[in-house]
C-alpha atoms as a PDB file:
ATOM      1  CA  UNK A   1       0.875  12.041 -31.311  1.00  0.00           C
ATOM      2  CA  UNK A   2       0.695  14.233 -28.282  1.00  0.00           C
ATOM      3  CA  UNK A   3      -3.386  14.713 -28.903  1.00  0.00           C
ATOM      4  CA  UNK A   4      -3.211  10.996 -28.879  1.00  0.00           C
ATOM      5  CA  UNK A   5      -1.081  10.521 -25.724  1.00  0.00           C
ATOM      6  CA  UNK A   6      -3.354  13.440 -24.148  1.00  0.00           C
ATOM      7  CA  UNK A   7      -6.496  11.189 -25.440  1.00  0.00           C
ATOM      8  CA  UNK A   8      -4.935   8.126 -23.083  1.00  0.00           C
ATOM      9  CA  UNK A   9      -4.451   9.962 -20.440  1.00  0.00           C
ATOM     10  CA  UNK A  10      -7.832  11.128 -20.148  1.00  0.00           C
ATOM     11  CA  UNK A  11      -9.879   8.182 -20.763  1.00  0.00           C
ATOM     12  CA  UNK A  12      -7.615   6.608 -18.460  1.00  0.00           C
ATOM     13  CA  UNK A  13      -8.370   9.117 -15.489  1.00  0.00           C
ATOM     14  CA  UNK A  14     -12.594   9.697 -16.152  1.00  0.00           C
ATOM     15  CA  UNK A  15     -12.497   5.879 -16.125  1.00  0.00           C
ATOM     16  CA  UNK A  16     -10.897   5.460 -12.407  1.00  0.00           C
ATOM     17  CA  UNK A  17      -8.077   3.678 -14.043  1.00  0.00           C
ATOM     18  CA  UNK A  18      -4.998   6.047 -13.133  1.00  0.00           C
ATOM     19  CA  UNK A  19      -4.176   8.253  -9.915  1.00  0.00           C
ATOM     20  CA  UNK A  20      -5.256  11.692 -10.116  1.00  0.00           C
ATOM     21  CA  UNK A  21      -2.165  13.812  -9.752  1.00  0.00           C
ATOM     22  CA  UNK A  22      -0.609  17.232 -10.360  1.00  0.00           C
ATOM     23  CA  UNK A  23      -3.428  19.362  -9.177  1.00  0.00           C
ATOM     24  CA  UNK A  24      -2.783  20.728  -5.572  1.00  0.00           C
ATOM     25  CA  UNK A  25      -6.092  22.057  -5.580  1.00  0.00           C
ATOM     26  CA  UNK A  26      -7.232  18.307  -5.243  1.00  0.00           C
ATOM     27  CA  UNK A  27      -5.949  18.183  -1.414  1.00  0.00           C
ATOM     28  CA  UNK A  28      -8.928  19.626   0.425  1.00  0.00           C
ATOM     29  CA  UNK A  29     -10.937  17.171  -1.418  1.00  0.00           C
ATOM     30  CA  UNK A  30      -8.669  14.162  -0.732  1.00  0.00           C
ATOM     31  CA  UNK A  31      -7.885  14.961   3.095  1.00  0.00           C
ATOM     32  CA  UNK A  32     -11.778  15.464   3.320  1.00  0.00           C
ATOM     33  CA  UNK A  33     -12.207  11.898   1.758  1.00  0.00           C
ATOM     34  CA  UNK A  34      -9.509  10.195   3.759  1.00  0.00           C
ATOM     35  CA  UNK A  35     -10.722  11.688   7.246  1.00  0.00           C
ATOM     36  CA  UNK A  36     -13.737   8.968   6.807  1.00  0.00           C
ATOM     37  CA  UNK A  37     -11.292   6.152   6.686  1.00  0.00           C
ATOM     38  CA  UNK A  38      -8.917   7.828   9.446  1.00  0.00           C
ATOM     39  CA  UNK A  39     -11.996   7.836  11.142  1.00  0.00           C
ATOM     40  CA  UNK A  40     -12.951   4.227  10.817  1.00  0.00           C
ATOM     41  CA  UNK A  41      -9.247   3.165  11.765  1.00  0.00           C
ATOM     42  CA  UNK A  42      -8.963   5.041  14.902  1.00  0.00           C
ATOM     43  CA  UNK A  43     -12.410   4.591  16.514  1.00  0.00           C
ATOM     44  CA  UNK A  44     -13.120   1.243  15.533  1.00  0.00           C
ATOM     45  CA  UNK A  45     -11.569  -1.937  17.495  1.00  0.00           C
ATOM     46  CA  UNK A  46      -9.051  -3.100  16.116  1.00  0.00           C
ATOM     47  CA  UNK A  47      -9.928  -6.868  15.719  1.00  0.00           C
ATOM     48  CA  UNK A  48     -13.617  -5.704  14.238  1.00  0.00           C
ATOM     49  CA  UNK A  49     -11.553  -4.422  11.271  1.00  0.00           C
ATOM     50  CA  UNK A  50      -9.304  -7.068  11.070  1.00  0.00           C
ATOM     51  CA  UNK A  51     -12.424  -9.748  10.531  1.00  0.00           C
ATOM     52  CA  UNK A  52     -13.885  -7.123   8.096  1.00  0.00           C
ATOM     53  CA  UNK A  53     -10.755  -6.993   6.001  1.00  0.00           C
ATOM     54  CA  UNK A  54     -10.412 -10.653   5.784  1.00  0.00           C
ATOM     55  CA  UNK A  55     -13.957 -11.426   4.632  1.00  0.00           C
ATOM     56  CA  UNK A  56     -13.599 -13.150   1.064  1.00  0.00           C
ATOM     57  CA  UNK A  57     -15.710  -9.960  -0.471  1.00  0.00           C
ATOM     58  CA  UNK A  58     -13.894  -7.189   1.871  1.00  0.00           C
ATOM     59  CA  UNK A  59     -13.642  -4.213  -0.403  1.00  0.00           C
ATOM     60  CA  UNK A  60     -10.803  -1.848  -0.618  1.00  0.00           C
ATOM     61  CA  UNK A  61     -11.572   0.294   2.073  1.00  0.00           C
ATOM     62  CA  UNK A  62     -12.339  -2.472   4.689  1.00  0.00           C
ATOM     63  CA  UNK A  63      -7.961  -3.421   3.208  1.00  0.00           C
ATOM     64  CA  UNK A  64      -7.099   0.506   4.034  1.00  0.00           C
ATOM     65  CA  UNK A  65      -9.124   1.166   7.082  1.00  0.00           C
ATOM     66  CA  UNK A  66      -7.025  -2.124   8.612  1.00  0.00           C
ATOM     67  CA  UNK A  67      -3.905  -0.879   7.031  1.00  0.00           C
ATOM     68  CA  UNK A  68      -3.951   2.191   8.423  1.00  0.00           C
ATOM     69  CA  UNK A  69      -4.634   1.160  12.008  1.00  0.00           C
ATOM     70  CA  UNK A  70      -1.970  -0.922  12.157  1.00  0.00           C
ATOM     71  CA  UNK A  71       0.023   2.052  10.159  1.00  0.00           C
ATOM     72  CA  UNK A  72      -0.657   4.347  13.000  1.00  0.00           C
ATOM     73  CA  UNK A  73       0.078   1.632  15.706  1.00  0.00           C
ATOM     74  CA  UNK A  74      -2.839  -0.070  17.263  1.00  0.00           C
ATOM     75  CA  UNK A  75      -2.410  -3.714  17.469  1.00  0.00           C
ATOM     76  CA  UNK A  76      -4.554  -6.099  15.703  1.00  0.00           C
ATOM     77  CA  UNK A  77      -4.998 -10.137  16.768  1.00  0.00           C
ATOM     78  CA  UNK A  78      -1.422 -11.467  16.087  1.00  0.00           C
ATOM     79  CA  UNK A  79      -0.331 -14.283  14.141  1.00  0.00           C
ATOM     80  CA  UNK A  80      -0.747 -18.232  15.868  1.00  0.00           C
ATOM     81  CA  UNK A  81       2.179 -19.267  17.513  1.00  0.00           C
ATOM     82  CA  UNK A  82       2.581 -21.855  15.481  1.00  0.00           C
ATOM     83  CA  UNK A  83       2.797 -19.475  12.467  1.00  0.00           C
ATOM     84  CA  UNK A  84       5.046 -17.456  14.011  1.00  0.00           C
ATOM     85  CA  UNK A  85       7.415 -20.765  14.949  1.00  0.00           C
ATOM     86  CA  UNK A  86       7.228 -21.815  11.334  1.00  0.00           C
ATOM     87  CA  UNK A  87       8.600 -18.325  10.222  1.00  0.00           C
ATOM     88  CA  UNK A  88      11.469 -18.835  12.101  1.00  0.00           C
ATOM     89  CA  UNK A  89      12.001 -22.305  10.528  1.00  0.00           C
ATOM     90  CA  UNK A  90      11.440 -20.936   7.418  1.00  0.00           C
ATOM     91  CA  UNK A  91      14.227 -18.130   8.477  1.00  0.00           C
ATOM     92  CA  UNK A  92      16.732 -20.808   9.701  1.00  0.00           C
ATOM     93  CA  UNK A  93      16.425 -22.691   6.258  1.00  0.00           C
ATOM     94  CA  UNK A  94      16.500 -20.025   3.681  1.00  0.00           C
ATOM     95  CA  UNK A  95      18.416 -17.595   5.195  1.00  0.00           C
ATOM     96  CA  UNK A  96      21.885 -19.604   4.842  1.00  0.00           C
ATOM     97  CA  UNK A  97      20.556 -19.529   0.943  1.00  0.00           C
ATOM     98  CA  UNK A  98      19.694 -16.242   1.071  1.00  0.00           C
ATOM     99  CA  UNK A  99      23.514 -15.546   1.995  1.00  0.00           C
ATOM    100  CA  UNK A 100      25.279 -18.009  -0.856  1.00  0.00           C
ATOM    101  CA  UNK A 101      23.226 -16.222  -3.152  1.00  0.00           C
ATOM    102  CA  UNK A 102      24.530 -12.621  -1.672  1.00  0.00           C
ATOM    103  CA  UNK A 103      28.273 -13.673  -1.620  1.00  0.00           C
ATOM    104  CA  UNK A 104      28.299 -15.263  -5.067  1.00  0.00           C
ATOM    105  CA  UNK A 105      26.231 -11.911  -6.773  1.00  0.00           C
ATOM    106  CA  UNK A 106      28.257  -8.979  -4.638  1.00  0.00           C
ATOM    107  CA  UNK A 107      27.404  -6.399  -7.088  1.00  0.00           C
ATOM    108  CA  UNK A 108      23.292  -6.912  -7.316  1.00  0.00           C
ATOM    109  CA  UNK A 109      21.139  -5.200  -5.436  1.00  0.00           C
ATOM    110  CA  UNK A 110      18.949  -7.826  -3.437  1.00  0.00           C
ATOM    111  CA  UNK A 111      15.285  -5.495  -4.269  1.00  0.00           C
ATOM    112  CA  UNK A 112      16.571  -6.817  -7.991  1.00  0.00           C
ATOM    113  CA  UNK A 113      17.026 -10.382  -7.270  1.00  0.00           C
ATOM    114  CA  UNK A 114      14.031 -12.966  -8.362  1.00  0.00           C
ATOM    115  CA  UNK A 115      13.822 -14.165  -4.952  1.00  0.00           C
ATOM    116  CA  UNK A 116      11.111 -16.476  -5.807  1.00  0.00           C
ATOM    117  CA  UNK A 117      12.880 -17.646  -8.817  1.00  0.00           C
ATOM    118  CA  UNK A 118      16.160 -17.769  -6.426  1.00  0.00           C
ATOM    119  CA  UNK A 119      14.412 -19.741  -3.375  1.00  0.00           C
ATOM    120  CA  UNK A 120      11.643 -22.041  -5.120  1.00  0.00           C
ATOM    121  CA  UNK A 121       9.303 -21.512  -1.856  1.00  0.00           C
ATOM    122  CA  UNK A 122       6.843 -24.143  -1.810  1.00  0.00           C
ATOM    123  CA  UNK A 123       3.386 -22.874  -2.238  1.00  0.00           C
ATOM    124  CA  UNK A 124       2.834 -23.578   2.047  1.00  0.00           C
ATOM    125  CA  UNK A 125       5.849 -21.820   2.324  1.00  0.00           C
ATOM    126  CA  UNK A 126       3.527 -18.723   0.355  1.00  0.00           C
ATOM    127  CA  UNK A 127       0.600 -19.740   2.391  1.00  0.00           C
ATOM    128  CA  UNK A 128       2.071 -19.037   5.675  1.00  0.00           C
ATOM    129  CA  UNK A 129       4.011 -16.006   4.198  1.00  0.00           C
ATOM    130  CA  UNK A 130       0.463 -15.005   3.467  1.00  0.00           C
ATOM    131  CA  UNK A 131      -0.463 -16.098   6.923  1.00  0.00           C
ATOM    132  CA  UNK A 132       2.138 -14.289   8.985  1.00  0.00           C
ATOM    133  CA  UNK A 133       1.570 -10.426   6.900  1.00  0.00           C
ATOM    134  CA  UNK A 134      -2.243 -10.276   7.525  1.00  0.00           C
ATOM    135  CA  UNK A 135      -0.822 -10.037  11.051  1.00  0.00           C
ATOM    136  CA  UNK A 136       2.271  -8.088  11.139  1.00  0.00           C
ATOM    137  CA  UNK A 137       2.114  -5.871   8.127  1.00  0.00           C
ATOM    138  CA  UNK A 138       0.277  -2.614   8.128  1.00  0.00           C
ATOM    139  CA  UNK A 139       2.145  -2.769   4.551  1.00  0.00           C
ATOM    140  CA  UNK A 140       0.639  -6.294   3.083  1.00  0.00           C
ATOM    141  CA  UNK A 141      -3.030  -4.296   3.513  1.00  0.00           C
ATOM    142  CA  UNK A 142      -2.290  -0.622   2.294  1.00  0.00           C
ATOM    143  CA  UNK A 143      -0.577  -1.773  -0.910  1.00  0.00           C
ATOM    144  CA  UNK A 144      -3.950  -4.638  -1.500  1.00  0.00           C
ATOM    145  CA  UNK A 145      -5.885  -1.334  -0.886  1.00  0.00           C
ATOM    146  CA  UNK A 146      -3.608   0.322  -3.585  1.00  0.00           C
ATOM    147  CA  UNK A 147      -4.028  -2.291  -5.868  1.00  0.00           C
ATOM    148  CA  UNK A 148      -7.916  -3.141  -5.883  1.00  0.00           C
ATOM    149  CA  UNK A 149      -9.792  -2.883  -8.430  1.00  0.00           C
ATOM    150  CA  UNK A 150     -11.427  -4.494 -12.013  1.00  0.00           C
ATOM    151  CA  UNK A 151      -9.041  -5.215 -14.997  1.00  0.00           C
ATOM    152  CA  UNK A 152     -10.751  -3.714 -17.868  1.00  0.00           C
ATOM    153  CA  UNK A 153     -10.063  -3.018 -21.491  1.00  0.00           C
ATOM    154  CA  UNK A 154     -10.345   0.140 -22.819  1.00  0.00           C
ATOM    155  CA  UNK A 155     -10.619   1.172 -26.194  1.00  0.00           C
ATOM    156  CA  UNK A 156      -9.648   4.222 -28.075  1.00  0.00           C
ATOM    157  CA  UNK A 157      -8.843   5.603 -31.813  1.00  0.00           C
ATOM    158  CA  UNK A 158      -5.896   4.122 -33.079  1.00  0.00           C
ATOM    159  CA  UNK A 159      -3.292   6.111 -34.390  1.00  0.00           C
ATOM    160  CA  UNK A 160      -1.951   5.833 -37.932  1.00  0.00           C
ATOM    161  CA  UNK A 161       1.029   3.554 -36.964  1.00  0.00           C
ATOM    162  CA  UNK A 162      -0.581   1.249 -35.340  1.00  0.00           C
ATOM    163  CA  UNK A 163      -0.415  -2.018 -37.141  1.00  0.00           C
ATOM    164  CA  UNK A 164      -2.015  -4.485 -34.428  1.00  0.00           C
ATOM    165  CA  UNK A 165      -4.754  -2.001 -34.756  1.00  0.00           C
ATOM    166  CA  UNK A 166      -8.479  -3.287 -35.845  1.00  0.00           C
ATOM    167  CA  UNK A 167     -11.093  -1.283 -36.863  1.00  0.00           C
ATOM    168  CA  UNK A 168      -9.158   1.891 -36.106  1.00  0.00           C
ATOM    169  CA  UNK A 169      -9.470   1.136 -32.225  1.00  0.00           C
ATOM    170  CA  UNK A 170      -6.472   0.652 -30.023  1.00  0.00           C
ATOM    171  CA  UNK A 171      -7.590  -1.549 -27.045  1.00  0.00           C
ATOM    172  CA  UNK A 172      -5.471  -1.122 -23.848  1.00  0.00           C
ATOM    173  CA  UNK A 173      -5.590  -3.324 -20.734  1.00  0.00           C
ATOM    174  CA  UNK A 174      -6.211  -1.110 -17.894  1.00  0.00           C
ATOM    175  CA  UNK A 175      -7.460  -1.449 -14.190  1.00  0.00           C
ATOM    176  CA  UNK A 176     -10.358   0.873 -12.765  1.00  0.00           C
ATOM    177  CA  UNK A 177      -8.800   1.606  -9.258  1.00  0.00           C
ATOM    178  CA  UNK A 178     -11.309   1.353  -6.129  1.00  0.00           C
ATOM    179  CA  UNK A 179      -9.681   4.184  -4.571  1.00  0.00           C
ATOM    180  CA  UNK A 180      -7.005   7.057  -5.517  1.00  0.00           C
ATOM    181  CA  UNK A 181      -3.664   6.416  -4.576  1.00  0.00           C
ATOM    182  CA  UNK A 182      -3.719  10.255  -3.719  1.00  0.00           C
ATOM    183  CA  UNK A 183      -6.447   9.503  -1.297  1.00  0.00           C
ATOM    184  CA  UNK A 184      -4.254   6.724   0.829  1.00  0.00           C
ATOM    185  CA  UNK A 185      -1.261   9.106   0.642  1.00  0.00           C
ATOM    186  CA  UNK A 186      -3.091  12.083   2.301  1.00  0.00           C
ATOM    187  CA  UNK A 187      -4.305   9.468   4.591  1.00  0.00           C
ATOM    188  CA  UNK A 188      -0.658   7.721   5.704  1.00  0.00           C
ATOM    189  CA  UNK A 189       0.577  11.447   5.652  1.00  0.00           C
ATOM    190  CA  UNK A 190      -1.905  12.237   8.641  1.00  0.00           C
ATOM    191  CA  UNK A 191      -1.651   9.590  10.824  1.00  0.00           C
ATOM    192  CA  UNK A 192       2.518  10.039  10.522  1.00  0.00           C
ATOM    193  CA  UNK A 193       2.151  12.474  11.842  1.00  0.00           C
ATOM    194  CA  UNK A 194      -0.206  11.578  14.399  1.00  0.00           C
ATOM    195  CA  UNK A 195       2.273   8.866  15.573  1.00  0.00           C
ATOM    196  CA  UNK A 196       4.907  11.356  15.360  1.00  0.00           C
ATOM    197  CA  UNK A 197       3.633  13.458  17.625  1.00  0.00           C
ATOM    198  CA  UNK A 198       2.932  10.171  20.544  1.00  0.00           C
ATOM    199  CA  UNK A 199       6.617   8.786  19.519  1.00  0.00           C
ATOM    200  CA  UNK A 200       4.955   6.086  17.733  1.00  0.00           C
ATOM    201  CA  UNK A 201       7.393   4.254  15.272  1.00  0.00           C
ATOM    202  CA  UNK A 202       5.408   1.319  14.264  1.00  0.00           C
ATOM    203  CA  UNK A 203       7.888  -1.067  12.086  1.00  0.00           C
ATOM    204  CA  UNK A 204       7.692  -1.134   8.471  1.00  0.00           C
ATOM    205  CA  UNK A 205       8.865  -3.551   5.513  1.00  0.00           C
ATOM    206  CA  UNK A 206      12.791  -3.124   6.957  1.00  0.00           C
ATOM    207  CA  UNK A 207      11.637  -4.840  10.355  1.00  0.00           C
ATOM    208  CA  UNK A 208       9.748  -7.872   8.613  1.00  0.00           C
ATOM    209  CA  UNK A 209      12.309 -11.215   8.865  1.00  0.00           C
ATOM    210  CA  UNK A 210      14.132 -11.126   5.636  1.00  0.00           C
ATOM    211  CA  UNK A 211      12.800 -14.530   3.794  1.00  0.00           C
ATOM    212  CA  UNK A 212      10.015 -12.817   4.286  1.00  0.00           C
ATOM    213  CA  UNK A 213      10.923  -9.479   2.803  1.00  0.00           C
ATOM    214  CA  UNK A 214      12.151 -11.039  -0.252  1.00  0.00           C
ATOM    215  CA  UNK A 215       9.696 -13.060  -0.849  1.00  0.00           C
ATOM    216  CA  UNK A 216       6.600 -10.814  -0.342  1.00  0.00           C
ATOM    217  CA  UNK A 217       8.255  -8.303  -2.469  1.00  0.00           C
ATOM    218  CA  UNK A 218       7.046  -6.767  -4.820  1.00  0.00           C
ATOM    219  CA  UNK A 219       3.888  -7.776  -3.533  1.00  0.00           C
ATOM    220  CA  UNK A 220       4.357  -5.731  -0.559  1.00  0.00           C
ATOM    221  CA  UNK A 221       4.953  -1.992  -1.045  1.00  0.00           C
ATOM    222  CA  UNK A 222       7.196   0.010   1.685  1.00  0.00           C
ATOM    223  CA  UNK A 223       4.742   2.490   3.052  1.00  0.00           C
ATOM    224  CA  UNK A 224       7.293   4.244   4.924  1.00  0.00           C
ATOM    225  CA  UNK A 225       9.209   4.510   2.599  1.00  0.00           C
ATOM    226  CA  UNK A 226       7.148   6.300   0.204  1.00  0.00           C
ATOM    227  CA  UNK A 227       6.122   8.623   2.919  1.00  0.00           C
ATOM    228  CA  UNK A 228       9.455   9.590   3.773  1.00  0.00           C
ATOM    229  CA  UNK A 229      10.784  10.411   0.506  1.00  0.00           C
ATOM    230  CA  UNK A 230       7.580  12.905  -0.126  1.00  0.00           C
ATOM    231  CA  UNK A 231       8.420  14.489   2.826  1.00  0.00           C
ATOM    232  CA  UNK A 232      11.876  14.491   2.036  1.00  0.00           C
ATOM    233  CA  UNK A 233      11.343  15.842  -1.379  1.00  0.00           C
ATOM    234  CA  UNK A 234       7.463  17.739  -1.195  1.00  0.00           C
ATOM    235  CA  UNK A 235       6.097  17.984  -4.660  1.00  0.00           C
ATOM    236  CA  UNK A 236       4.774  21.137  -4.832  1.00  0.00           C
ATOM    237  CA  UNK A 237       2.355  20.009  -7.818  1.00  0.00           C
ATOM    238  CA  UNK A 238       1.136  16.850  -5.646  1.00  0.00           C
ATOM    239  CA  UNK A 239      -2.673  16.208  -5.119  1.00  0.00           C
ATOM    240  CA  UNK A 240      -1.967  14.392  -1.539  1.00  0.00           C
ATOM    241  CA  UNK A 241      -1.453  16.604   1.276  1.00  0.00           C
ATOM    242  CA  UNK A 242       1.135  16.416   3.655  1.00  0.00           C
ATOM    243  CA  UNK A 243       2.209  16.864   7.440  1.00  0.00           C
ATOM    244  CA  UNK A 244      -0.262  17.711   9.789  1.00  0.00           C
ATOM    245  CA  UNK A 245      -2.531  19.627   7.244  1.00  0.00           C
ATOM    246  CA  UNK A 246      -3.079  15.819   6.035  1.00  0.00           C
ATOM    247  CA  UNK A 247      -5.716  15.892   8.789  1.00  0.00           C
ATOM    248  CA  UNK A 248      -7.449  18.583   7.790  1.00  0.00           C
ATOM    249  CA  UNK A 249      -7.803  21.603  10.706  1.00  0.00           C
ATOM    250  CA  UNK A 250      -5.861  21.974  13.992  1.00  0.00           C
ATOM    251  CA  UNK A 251      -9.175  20.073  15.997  1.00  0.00           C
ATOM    252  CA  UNK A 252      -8.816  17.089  13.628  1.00  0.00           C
ATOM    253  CA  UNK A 253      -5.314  16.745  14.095  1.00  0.00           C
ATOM    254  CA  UNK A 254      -5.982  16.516  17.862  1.00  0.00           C
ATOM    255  CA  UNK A 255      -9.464  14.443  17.534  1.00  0.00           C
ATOM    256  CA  UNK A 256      -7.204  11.672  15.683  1.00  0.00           C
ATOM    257  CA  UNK A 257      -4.500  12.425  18.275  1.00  0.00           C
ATOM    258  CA  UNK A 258      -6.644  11.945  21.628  1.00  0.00           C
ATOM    259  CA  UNK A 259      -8.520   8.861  19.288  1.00  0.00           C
ATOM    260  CA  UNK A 260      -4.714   7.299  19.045  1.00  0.00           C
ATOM    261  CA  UNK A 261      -3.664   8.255  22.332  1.00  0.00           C
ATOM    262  CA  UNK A 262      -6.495   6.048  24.092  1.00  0.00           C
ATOM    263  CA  UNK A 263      -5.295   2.558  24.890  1.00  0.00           C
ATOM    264  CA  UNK A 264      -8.107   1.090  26.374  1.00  0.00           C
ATOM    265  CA  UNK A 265     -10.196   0.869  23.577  1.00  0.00           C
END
């Protein structure tokens, strides 16, 4: 069983469909590959990446370069105004709901709630959701650029138990990743740090109106959050690199720094 588990695993990571982890010896070769995209979203303007991410065949790095220039601050075209006044009618109506649902179910944790289920948005309610995120959240386009990539369906030698087995193959539904979540880490890690350094606190998933929070979850991953708690707790096994050293030397750190610190571009 464990040759067979080990067999998964593998065909799983030469195929692009899992995150490459547990090999520190990984990070020069991830903060080398991220510095292109750091690159992209600190020295390009910001509304040239914004059209580029919202193109109908954007691919995933056009989603993280975006991402992680709102991620490190710079501000991209914002939402309409009316999009914006329709969130807050969306607020004023589903937030009274929002807080029935909380008094009645004390004990639950809200991240565990079916808020969709709970809420029944409308599908323009989800449109303008939609809307509002490509604006505001530097989250809504790191965790697309997580998440791209082709469903595929792998195939490998069954084992002995296997009873919904045919022709001694196991197939297994899988998704070839565009890029390594070990990649966007390293990135995120260096441009924290970057806005660190300025007193940059750009606001994450917490500062998003809560309809909104609830509904776009899980959909929307908290970047910060995940940031936070490697820092918190480093992984000493971790591809990704963290801190400063995310950048790569000293003059990176302050190339992306002085790139960051420019507000006039």
């Amino acid at each position: 069983m464990k040759n067979i588990i080990a067999g998964i695993a593998a065909v799983l990571l030469l195929s692009g469909c899992a995150t490459l982890q547990g090999n520190p010896e990984l990070r020069p070769f991830f903060v080398t590959s991220a510095a292109h995209d750091i690159e992209a979203a600190l020295a390009t303007p910001p509304s040239d990446l914004f059209d580029k991410a919202q193109a109908s065949d954007a691919d995933a790095h056009a989603k993280l370069d975006l991402g992680l220039a709102m991620w490190a601050g710079r501000l991209v075209p914002p939402a309409s105004a009316a999009d914006i006044a329709a969130i807050a009618d969306l607020e004023a109506r589903l937030d009274p709901r929002i807080d029935a649902y909380l008094a009645t179910h004390s004990g639950k944790s809200p991240a565990a709630v079916n808020w969709q289920k709970v809420l029944a948005p409308t599908p323009d309610d989800l449109a303008l959701i939609d809307r509002y995120l490509r604006h505001q959240s530097p989250d809504y386009w790191l965790t697309r650029a997580r998440l791209s990539g082709t469903s595929q369906t792998l195939f490998i030698y069954a084992p002995p138990a296997c009873l919904k087995c045919t022709g001694g193959v196991m197939p297994i539904d899988s998704t070839r990743y565009d890029i390594d979540g070990n990649l966007i880490d390293t990135a995120e890690h260096c441009l924290f740090a970057v806005r660190h350094y300025l007193g940059r606190s750009p606001p994450g998933v917490a500062a998003l109106p809560r309809a909104v929070r609830y509904l776009a979850l899980p959909g929307v991953w908290d970047e910060n959050a995940r940031i936070e708690s490697q820092l918190t707790q480093p992984d000493p096994k971790a591809s990704y690199q963290i801190g400063t050293d995310a950048c790569g030397t000293s003059d990176a750190f302050d190339h992306d720094l002085t790139l960051l610190a420019v507000e006039s571009r």
